[in-house]
PDB file of N, CA and C in Angstrom:
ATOM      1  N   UNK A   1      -2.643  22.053  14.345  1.00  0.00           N
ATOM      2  CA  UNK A   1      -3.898  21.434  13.956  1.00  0.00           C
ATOM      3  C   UNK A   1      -4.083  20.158  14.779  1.00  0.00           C
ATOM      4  N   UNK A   2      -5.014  20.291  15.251  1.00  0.00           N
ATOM      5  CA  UNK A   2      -5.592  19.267  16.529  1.00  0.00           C
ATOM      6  C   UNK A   2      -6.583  17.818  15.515  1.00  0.00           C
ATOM      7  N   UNK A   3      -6.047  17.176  15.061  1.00  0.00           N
ATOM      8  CA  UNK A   3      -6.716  16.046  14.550  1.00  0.00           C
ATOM      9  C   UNK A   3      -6.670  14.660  15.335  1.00  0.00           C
ATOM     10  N   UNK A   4      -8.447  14.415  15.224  1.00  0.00           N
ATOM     11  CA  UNK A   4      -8.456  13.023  16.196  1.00  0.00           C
ATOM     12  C   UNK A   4      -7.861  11.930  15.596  1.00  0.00           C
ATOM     13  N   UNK A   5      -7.574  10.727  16.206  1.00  0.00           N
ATOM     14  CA  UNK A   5      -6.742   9.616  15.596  1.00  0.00           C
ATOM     15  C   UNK A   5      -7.320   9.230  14.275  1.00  0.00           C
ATOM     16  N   UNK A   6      -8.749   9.291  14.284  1.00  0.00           N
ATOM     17  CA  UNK A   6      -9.308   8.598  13.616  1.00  0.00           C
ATOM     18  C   UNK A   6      -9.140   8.881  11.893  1.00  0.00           C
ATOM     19  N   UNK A   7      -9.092  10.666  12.108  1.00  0.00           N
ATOM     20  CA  UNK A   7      -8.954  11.327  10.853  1.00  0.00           C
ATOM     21  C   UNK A   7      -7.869  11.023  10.187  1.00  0.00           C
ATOM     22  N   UNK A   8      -6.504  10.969  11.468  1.00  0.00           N
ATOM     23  CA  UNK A   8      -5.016  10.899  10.899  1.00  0.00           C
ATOM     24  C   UNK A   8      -5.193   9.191   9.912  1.00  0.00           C
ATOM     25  N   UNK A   9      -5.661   8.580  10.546  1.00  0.00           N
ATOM     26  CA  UNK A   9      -5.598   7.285  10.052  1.00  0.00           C
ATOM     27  C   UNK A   9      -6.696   7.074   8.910  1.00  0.00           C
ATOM     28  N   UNK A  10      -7.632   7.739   8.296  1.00  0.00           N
ATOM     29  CA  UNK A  10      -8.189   7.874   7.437  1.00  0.00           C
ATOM     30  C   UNK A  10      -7.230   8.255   6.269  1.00  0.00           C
ATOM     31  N   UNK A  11      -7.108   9.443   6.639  1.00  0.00           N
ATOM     32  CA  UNK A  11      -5.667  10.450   5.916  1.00  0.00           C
ATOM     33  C   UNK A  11      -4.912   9.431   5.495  1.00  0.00           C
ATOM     34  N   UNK A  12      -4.235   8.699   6.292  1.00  0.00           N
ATOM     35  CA  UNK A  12      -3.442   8.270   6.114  1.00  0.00           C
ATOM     36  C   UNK A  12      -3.683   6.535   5.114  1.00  0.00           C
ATOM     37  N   UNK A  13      -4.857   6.201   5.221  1.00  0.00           N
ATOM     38  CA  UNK A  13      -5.315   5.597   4.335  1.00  0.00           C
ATOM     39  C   UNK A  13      -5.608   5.614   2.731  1.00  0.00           C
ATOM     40  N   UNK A  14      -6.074   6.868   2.989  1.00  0.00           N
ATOM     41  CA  UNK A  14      -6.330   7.655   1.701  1.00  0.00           C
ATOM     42  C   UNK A  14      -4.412   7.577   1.089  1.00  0.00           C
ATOM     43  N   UNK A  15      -3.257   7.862   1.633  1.00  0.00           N
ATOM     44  CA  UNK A  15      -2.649   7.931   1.195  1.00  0.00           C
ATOM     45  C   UNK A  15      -1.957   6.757   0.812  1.00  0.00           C
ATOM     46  N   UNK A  16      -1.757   5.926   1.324  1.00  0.00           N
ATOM     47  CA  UNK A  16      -1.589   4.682   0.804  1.00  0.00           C
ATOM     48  C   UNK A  16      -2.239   3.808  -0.427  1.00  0.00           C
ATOM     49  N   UNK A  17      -3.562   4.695  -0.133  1.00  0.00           N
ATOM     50  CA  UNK A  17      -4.598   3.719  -1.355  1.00  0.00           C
ATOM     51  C   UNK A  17      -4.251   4.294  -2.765  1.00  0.00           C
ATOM     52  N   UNK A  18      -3.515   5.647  -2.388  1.00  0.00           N
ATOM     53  CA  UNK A  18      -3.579   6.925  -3.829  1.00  0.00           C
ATOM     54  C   UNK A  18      -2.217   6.228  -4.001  1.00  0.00           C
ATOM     55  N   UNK A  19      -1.110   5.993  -3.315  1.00  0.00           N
ATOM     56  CA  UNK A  19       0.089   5.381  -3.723  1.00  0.00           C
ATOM     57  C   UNK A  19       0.515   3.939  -4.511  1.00  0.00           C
ATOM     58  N   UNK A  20      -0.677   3.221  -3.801  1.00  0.00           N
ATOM     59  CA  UNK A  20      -1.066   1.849  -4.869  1.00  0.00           C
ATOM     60  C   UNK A  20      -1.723   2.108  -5.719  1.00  0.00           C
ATOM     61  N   UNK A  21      -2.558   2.879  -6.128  1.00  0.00           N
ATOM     62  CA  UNK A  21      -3.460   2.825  -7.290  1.00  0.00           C
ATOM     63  C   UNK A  21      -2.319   3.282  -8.561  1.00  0.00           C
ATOM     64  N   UNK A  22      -1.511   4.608  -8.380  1.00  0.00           N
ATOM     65  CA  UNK A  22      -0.579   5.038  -8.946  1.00  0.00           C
ATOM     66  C   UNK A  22       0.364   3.900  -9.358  1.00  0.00           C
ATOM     67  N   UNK A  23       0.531   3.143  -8.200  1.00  0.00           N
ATOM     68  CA  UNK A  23       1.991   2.225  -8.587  1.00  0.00           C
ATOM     69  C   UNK A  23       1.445   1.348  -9.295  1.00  0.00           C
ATOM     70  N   UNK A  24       0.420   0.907  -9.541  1.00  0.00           N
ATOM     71  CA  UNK A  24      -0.450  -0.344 -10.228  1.00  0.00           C
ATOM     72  C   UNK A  24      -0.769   0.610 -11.795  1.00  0.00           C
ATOM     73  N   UNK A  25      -1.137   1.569 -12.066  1.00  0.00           N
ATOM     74  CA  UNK A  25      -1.144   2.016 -13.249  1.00  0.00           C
ATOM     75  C   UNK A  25       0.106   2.003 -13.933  1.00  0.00           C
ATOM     76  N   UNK A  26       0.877   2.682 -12.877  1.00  0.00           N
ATOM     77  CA  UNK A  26       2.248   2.718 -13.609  1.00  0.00           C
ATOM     78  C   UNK A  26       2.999   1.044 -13.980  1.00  0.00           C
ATOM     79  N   UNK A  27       2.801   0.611 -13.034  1.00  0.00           N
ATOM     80  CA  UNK A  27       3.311  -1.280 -13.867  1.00  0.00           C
ATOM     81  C   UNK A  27       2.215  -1.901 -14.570  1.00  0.00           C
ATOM     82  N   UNK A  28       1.246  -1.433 -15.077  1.00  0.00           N
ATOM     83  CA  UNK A  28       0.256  -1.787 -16.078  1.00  0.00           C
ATOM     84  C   UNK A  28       1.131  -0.837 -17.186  1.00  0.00           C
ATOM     85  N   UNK A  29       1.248   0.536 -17.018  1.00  0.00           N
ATOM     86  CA  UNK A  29       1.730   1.178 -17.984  1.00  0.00           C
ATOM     87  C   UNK A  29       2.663   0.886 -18.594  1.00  0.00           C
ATOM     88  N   UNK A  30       3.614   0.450 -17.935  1.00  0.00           N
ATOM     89  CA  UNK A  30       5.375  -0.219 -18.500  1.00  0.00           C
ATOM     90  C   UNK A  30       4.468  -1.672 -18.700  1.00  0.00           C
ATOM     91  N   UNK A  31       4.097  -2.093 -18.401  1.00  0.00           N
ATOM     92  CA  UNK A  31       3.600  -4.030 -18.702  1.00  0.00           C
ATOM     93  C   UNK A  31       3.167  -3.608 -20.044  1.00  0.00           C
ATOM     94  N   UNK A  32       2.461  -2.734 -20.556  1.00  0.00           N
ATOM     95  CA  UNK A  32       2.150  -2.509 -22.373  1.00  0.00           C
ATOM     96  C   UNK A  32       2.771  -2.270 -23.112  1.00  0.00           C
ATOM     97  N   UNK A  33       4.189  -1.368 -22.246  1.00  0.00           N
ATOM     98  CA  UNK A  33       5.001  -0.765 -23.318  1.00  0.00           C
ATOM     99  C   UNK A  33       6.668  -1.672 -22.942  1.00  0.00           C
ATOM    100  N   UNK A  34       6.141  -3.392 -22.691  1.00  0.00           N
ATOM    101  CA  UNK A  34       7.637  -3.634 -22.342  1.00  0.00           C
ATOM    102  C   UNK A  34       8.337  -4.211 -23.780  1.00  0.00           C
ATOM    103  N   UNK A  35       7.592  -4.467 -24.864  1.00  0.00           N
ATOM    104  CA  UNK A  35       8.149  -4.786 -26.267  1.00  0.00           C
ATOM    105  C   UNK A  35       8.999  -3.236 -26.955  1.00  0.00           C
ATOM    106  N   UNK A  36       8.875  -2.318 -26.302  1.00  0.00           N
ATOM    107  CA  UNK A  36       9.765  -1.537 -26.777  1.00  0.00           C
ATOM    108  C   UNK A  36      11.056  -1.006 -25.893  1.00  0.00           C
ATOM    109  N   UNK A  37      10.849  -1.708 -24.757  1.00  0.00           N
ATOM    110  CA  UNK A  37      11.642  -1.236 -23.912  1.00  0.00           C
ATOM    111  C   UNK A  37      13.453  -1.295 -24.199  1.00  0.00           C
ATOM    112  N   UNK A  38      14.056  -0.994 -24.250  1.00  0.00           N
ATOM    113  CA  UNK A  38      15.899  -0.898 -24.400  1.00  0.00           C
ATOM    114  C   UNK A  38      16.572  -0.187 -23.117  1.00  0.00           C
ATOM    115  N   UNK A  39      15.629   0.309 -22.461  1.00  0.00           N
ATOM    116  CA  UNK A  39      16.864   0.874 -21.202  1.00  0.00           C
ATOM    117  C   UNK A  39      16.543  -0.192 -20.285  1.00  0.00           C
ATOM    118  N   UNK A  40      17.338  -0.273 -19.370  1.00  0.00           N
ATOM    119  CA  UNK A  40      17.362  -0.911 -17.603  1.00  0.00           C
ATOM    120  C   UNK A  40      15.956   0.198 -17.016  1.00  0.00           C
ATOM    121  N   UNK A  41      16.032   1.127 -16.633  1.00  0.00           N
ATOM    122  CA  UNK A  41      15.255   1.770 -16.132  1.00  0.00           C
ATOM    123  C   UNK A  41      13.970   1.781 -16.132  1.00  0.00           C
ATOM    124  N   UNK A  42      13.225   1.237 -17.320  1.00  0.00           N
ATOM    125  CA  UNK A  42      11.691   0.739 -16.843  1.00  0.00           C
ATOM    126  C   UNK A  42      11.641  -1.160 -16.123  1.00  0.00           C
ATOM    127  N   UNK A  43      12.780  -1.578 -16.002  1.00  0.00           N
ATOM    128  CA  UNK A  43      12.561  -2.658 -15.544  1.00  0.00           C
ATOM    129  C   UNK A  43      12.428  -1.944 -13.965  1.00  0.00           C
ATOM    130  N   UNK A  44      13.578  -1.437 -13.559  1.00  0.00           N
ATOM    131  CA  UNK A  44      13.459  -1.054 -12.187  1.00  0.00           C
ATOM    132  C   UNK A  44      12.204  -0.279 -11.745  1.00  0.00           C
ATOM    133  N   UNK A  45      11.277   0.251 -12.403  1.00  0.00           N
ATOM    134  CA  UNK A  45      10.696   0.819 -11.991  1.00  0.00           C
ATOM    135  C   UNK A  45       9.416  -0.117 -11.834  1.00  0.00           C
ATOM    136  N   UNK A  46       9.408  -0.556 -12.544  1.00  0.00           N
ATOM    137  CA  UNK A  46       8.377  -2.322 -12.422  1.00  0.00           C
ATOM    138  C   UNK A  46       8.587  -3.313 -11.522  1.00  0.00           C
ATOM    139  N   UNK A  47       9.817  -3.263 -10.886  1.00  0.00           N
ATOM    140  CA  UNK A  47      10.491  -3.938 -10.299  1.00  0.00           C
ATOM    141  C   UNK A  47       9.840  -2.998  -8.716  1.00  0.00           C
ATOM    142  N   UNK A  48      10.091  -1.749  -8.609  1.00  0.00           N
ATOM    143  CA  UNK A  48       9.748  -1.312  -7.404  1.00  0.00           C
ATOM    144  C   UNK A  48       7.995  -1.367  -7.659  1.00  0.00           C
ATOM    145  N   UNK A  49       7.307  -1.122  -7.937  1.00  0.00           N
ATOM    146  CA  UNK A  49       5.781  -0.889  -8.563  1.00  0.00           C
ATOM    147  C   UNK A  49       5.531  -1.824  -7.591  1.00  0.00           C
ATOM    148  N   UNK A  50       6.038  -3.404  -8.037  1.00  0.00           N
ATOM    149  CA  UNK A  50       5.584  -5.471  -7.951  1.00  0.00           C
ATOM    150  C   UNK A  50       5.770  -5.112  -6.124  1.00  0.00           C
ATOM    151  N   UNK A  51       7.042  -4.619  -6.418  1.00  0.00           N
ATOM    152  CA  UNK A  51       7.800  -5.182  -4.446  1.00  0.00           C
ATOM    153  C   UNK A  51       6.369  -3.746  -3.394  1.00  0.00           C
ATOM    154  N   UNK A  52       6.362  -2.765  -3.897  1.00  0.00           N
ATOM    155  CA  UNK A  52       5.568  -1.779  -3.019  1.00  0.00           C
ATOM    156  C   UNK A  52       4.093  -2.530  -2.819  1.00  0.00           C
ATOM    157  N   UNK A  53       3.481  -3.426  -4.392  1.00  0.00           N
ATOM    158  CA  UNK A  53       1.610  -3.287  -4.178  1.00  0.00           C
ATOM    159  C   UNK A  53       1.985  -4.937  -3.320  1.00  0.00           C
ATOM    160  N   UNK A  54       3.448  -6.055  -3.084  1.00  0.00           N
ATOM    161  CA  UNK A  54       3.494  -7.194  -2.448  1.00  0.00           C
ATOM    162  C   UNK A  54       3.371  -6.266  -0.908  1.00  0.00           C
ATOM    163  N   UNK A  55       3.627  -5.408  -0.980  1.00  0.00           N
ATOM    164  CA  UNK A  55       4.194  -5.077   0.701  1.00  0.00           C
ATOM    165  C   UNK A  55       2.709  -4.679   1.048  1.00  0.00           C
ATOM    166  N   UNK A  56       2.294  -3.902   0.232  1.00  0.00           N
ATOM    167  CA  UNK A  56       1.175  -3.601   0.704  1.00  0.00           C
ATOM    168  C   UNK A  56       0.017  -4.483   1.265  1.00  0.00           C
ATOM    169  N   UNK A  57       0.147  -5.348  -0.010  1.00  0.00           N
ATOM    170  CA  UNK A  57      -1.044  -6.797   0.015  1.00  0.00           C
ATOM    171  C   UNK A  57      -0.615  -7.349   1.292  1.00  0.00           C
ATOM    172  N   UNK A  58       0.867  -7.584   1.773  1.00  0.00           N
ATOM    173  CA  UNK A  58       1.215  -8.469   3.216  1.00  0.00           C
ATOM    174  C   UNK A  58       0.574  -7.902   4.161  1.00  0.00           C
ATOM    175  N   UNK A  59       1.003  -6.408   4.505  1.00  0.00           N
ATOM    176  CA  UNK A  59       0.392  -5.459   4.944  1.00  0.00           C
ATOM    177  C   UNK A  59      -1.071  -5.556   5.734  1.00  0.00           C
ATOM    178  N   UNK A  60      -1.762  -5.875   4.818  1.00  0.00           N
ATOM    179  CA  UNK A  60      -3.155  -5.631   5.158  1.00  0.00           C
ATOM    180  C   UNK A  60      -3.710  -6.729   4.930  1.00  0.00           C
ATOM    181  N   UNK A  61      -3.095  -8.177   4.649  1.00  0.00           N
ATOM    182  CA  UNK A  61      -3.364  -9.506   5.065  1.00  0.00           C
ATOM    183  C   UNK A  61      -3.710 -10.117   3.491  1.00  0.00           C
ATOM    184  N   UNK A  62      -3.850  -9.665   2.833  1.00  0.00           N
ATOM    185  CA  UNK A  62      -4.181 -10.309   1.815  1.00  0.00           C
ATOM    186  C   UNK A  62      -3.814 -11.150   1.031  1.00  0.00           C
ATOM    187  N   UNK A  63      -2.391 -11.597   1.704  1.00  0.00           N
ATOM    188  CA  UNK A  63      -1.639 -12.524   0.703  1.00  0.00           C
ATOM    189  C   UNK A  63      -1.259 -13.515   1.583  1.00  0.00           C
ATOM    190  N   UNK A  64      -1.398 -13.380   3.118  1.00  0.00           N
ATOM    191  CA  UNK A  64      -1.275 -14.355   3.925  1.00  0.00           C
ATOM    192  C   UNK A  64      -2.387 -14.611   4.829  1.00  0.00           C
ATOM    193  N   UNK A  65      -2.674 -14.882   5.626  1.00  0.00           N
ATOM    194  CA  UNK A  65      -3.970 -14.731   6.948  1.00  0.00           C
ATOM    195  C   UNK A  65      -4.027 -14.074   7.934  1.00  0.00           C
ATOM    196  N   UNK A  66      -2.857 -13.063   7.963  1.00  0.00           N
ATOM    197  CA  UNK A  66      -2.333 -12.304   8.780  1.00  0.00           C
ATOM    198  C   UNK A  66      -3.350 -10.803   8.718  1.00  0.00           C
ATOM    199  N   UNK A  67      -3.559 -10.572   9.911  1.00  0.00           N
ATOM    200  CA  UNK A  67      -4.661  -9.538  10.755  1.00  0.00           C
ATOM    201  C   UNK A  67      -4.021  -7.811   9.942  1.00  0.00           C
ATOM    202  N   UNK A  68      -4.997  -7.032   9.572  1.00  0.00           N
ATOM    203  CA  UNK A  68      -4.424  -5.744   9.446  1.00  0.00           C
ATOM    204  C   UNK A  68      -3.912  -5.332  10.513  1.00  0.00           C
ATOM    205  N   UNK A  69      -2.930  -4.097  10.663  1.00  0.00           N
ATOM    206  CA  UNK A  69      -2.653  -3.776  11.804  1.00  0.00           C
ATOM    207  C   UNK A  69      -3.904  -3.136  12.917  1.00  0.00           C
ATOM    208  N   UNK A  70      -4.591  -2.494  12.764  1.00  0.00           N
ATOM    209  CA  UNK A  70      -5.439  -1.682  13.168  1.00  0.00           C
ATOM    210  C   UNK A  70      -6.908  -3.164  13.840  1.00  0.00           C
ATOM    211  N   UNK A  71      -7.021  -4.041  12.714  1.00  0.00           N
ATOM    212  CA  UNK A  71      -8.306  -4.723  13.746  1.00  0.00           C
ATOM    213  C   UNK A  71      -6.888  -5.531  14.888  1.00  0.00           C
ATOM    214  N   UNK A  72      -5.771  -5.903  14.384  1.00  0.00           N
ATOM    215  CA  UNK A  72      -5.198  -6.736  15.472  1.00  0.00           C
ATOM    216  C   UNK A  72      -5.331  -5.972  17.153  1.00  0.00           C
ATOM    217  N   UNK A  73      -5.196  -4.203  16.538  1.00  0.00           N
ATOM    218  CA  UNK A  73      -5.507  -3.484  17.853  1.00  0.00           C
ATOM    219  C   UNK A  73      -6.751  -3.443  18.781  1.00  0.00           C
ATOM    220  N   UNK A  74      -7.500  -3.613  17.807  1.00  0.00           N
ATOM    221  CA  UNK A  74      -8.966  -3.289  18.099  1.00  0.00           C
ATOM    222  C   UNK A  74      -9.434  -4.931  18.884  1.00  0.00           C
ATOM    223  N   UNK A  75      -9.241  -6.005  18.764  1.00  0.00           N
ATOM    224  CA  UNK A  75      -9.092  -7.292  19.232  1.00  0.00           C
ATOM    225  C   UNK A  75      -8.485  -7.106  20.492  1.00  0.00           C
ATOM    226  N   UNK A  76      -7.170  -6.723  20.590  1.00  0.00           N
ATOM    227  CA  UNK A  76      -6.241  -6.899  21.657  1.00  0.00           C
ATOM    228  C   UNK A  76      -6.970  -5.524  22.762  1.00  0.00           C
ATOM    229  N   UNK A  77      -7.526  -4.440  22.193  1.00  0.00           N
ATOM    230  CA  UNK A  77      -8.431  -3.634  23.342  1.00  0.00           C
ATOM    231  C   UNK A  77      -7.030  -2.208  23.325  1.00  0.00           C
ATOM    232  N   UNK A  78      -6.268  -2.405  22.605  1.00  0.00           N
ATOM    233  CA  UNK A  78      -5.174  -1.160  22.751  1.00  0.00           C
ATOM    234  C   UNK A  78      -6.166   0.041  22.069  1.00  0.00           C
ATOM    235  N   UNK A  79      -6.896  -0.428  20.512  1.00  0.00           N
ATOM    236  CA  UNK A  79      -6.987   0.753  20.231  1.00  0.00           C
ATOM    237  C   UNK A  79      -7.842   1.787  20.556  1.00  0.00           C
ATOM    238  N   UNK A  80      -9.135   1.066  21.193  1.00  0.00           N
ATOM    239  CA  UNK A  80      -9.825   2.150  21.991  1.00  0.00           C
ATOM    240  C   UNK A  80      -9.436   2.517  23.294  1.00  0.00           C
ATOM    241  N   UNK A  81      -8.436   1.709  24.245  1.00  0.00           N
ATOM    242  CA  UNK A  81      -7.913   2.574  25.112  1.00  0.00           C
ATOM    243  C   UNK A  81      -6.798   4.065  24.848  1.00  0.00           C
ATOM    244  N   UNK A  82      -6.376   3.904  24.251  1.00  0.00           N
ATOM    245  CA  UNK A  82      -5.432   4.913  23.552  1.00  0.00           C
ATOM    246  C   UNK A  82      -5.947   6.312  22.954  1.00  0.00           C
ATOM    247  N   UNK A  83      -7.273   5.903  22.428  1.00  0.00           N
ATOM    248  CA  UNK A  83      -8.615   7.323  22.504  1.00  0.00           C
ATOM    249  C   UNK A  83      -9.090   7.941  23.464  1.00  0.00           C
TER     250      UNK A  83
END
């Protein structure tokens, strides 16, 4: 299957956005139910949820001033030569 960059990186957007939305329900979900909690195991999983939607937010600049990856390309002239 012959897909242009543009699609892969759509795709591939889409998948990231479906992976935070998930990880953000799910540490909303344990954040309601942490007064009953008794195992270790919903901490860790809250624990990965926090560290995946921080990476993400760095990621794509939102927590610092730092450029997404994709306009830093588009600035520097790589990403339309590479099409």
């Amino acid at each position: 299957m012959n897909c242009s960059k543009k699609m892969k990186r759509k795709i591939h957007n889409f998948v990231i956005k479906a992976l935070t939305a998930i990880n953000v329900f799910s540490l909303i979900y344990w954040i309601c139910w942490i007064d009953c909690i008794i195992s270790w195991q919903p901490y860790v999983i809250m624990l990965v949820n926090f560290i995946w939607i921080c990476l993400v937010l760095y990621a794509n600049g939102w927590v610092t001033d730092t450029e997404p990856y994709y306009e830093r390309l588009e600035k520097e002239g790589e990403y339309y030569d590479e099409m």
